[in-house]
N, C-alpha and C. Protein backbone atom coordinates (compact mmCIF):
# COMPACT_ATOMS: atom_id res chain seq x y z
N UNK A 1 -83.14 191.63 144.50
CA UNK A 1 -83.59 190.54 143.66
C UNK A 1 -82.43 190.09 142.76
N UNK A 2 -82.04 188.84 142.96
CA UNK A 2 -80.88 188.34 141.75
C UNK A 2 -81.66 187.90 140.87
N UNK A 3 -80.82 187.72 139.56
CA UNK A 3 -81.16 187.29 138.28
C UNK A 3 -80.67 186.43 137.95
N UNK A 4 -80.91 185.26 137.81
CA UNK A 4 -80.43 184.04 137.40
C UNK A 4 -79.14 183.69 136.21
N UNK A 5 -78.12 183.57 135.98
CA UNK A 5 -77.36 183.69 134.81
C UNK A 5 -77.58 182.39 133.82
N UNK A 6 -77.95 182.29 132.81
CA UNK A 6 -78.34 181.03 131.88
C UNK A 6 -76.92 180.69 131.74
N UNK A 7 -77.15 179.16 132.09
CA UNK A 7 -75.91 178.37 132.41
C UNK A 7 -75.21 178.29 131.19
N UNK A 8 -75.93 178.22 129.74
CA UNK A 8 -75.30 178.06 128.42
C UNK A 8 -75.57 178.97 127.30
N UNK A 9 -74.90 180.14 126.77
CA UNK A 9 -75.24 181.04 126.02
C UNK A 9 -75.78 180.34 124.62
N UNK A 10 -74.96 179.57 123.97
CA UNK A 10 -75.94 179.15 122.71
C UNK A 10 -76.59 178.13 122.66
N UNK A 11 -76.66 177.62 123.97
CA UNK A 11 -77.56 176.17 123.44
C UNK A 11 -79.20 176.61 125.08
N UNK A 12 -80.12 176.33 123.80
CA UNK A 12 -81.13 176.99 124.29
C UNK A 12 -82.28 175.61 124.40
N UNK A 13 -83.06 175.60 124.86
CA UNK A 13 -84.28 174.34 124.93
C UNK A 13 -84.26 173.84 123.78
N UNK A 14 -84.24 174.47 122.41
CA UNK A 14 -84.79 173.86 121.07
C UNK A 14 -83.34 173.09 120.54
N UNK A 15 -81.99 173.61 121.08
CA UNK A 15 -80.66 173.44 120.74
C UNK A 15 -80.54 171.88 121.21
N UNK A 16 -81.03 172.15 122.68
CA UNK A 16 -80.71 171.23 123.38
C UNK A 16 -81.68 170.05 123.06
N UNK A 17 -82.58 169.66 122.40
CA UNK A 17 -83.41 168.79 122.20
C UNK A 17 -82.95 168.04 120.60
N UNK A 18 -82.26 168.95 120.15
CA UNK A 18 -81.82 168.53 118.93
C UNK A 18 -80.51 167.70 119.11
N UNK A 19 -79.74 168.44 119.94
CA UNK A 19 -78.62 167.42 120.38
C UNK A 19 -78.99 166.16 120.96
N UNK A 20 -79.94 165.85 122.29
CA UNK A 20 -80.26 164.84 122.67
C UNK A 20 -81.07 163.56 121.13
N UNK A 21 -81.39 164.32 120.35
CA UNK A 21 -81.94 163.73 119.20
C UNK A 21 -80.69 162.85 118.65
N UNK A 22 -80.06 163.19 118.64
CA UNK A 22 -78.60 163.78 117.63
C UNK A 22 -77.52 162.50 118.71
N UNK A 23 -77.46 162.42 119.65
CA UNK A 23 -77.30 161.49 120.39
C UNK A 23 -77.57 160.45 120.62
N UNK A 24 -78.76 160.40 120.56
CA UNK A 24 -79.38 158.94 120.09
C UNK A 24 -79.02 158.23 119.09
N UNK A 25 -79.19 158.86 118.05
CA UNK A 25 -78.79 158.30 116.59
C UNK A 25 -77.40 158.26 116.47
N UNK A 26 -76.56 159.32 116.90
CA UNK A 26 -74.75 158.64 116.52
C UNK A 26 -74.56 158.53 118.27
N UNK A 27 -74.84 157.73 118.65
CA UNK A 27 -74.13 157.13 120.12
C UNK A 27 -72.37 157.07 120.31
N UNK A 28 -71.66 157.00 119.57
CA UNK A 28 -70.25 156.68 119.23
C UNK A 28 -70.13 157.91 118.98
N UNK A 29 -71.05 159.09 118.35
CA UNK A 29 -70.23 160.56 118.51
C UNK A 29 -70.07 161.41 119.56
N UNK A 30 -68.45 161.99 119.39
CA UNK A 30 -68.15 162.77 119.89
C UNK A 30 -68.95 164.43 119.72
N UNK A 31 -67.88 165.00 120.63
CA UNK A 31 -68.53 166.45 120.42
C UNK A 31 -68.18 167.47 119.27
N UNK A 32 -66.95 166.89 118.96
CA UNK A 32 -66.34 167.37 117.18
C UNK A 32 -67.46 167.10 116.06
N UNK A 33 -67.87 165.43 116.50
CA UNK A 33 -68.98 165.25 115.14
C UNK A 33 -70.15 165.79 115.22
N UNK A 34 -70.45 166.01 116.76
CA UNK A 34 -72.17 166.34 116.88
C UNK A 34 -71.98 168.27 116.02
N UNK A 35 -70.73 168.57 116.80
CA UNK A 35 -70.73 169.93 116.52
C UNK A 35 -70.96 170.52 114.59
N UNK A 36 -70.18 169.34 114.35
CA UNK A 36 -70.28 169.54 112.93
C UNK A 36 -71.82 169.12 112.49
N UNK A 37 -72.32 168.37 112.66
CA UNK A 37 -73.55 168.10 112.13
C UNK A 37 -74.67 169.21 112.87
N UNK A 38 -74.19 169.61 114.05
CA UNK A 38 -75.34 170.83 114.00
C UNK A 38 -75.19 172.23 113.06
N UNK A 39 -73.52 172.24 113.04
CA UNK A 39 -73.22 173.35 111.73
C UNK A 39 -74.25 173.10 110.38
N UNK A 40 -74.23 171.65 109.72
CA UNK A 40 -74.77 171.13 108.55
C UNK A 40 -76.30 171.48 108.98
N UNK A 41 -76.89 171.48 110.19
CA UNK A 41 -78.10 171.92 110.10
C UNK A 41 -78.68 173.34 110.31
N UNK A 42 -77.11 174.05 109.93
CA UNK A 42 -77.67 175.88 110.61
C UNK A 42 -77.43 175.99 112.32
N UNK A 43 -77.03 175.40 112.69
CA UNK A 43 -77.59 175.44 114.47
C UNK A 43 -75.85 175.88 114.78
N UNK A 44 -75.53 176.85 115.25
CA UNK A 44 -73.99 177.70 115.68
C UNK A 44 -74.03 177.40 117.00
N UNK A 45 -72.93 176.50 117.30
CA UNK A 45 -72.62 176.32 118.85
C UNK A 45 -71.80 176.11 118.92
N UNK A 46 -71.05 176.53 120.15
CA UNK A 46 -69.51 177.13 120.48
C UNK A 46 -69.49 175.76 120.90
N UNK A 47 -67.98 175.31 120.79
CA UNK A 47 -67.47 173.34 121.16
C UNK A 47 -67.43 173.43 122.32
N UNK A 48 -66.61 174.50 122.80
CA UNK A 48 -66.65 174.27 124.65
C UNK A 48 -67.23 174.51 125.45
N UNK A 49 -68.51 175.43 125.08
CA UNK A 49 -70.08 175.02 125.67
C UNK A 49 -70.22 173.45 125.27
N UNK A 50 -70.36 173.13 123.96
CA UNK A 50 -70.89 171.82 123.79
C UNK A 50 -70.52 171.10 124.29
N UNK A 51 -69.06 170.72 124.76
CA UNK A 51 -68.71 169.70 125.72
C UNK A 51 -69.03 170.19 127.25
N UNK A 52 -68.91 171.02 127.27
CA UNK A 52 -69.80 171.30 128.92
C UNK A 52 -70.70 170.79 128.98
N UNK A 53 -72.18 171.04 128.02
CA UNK A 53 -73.03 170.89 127.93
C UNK A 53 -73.33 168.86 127.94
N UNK A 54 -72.62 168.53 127.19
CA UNK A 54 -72.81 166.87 126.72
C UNK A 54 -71.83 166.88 128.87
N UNK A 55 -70.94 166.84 129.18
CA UNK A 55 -70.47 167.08 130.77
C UNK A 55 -71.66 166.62 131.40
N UNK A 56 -72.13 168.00 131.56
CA UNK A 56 -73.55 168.30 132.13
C UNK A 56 -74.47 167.03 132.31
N UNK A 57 -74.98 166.90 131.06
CA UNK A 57 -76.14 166.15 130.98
C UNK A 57 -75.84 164.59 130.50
N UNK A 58 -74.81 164.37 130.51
CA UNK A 58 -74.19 163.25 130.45
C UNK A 58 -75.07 161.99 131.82
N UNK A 59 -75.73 160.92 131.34
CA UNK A 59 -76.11 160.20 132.29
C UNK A 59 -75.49 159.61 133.13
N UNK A 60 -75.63 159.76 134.94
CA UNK A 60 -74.65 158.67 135.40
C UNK A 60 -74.32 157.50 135.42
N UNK A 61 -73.28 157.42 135.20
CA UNK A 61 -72.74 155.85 135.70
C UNK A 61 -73.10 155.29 134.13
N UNK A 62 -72.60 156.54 133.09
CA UNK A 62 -72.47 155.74 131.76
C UNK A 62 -71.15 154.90 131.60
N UNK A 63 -71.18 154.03 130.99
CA UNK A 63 -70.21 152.90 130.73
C UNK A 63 -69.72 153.49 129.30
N UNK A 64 -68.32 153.77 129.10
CA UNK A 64 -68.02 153.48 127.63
C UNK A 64 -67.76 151.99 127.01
N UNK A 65 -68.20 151.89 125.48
CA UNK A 65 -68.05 150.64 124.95
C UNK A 65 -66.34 150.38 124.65
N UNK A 66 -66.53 149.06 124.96
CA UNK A 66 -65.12 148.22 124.78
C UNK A 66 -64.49 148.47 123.44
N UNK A 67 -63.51 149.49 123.29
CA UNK A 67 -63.07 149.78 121.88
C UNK A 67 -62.06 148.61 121.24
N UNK A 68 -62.07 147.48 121.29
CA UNK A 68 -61.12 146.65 120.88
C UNK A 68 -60.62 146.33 119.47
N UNK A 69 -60.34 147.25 118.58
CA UNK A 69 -60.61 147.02 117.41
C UNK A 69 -59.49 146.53 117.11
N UNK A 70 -58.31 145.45 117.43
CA UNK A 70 -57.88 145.05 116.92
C UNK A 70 -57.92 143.43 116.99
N UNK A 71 -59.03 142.52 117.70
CA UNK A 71 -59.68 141.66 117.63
C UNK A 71 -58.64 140.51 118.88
N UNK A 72 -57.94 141.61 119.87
CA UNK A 72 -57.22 140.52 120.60
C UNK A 72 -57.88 140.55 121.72
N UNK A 73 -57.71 139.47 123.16
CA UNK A 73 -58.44 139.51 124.00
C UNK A 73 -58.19 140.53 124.74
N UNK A 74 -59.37 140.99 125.77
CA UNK A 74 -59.46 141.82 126.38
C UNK A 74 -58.76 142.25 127.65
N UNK A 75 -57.55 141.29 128.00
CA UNK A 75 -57.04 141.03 129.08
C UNK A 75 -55.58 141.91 128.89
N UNK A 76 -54.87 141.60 127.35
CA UNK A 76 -54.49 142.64 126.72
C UNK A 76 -54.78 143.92 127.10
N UNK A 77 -55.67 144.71 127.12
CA UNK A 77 -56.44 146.17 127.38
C UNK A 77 -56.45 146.26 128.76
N UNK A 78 -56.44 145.31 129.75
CA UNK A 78 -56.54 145.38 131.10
C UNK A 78 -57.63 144.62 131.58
N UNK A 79 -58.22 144.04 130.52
CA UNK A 79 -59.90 144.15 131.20
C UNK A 79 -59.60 142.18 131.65
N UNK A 80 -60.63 142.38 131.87
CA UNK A 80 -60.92 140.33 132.58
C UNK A 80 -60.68 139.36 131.65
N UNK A 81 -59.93 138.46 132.02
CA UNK A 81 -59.52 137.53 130.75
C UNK A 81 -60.99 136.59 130.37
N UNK A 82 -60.80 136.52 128.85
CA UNK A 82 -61.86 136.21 128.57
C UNK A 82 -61.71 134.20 128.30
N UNK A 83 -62.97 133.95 128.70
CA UNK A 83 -62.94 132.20 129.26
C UNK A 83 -63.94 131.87 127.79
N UNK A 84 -63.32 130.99 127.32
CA UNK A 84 -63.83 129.93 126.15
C UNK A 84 -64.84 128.99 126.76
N UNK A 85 -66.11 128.85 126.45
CA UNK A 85 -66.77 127.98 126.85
C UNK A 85 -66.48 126.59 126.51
């Protein structure tokens, strides 16, 4: 009979529901900020589980947002030149 090995030592059903919480609300955070804000709530989780973990369960075929913060066109960055109506 094998025994199954739990894929993530500190992040457990209740861990993991708090992060997906926690995700929702800072969408733009990383795994540095989530990590810190689960510290601020008591909740101890190792970062490189946590980025495994956010890896993991990461949805497919997520898109990151267009970081353009210095207000030039996007064609600049590589992306499709942008047409003036």
């Amino acid at each position: 009979m094998t025994t199954r090995r739990r894929r993530f030592r500190t992040i457990d059903e209740r861990v993991a529901k708090e992060i997906a919480r926690l995700r929702r609300r800072y969408p733009d955070y990383g795994r540095r900020r989530l990590a810190q804000l689960l510290r601020e709530k008591n909740i101890e989780v190792n970062e490189s589980e946590l980025r495994r973990f956010l890896r993991y369960k990461a949805p497919t075929g997520q898109v990151m947002k267009d970081r353009n913060l210095f207000g030039l066109p996007s064609s600049v960055f590589g992306g499709p030149p942008e047409v003036d109506p």
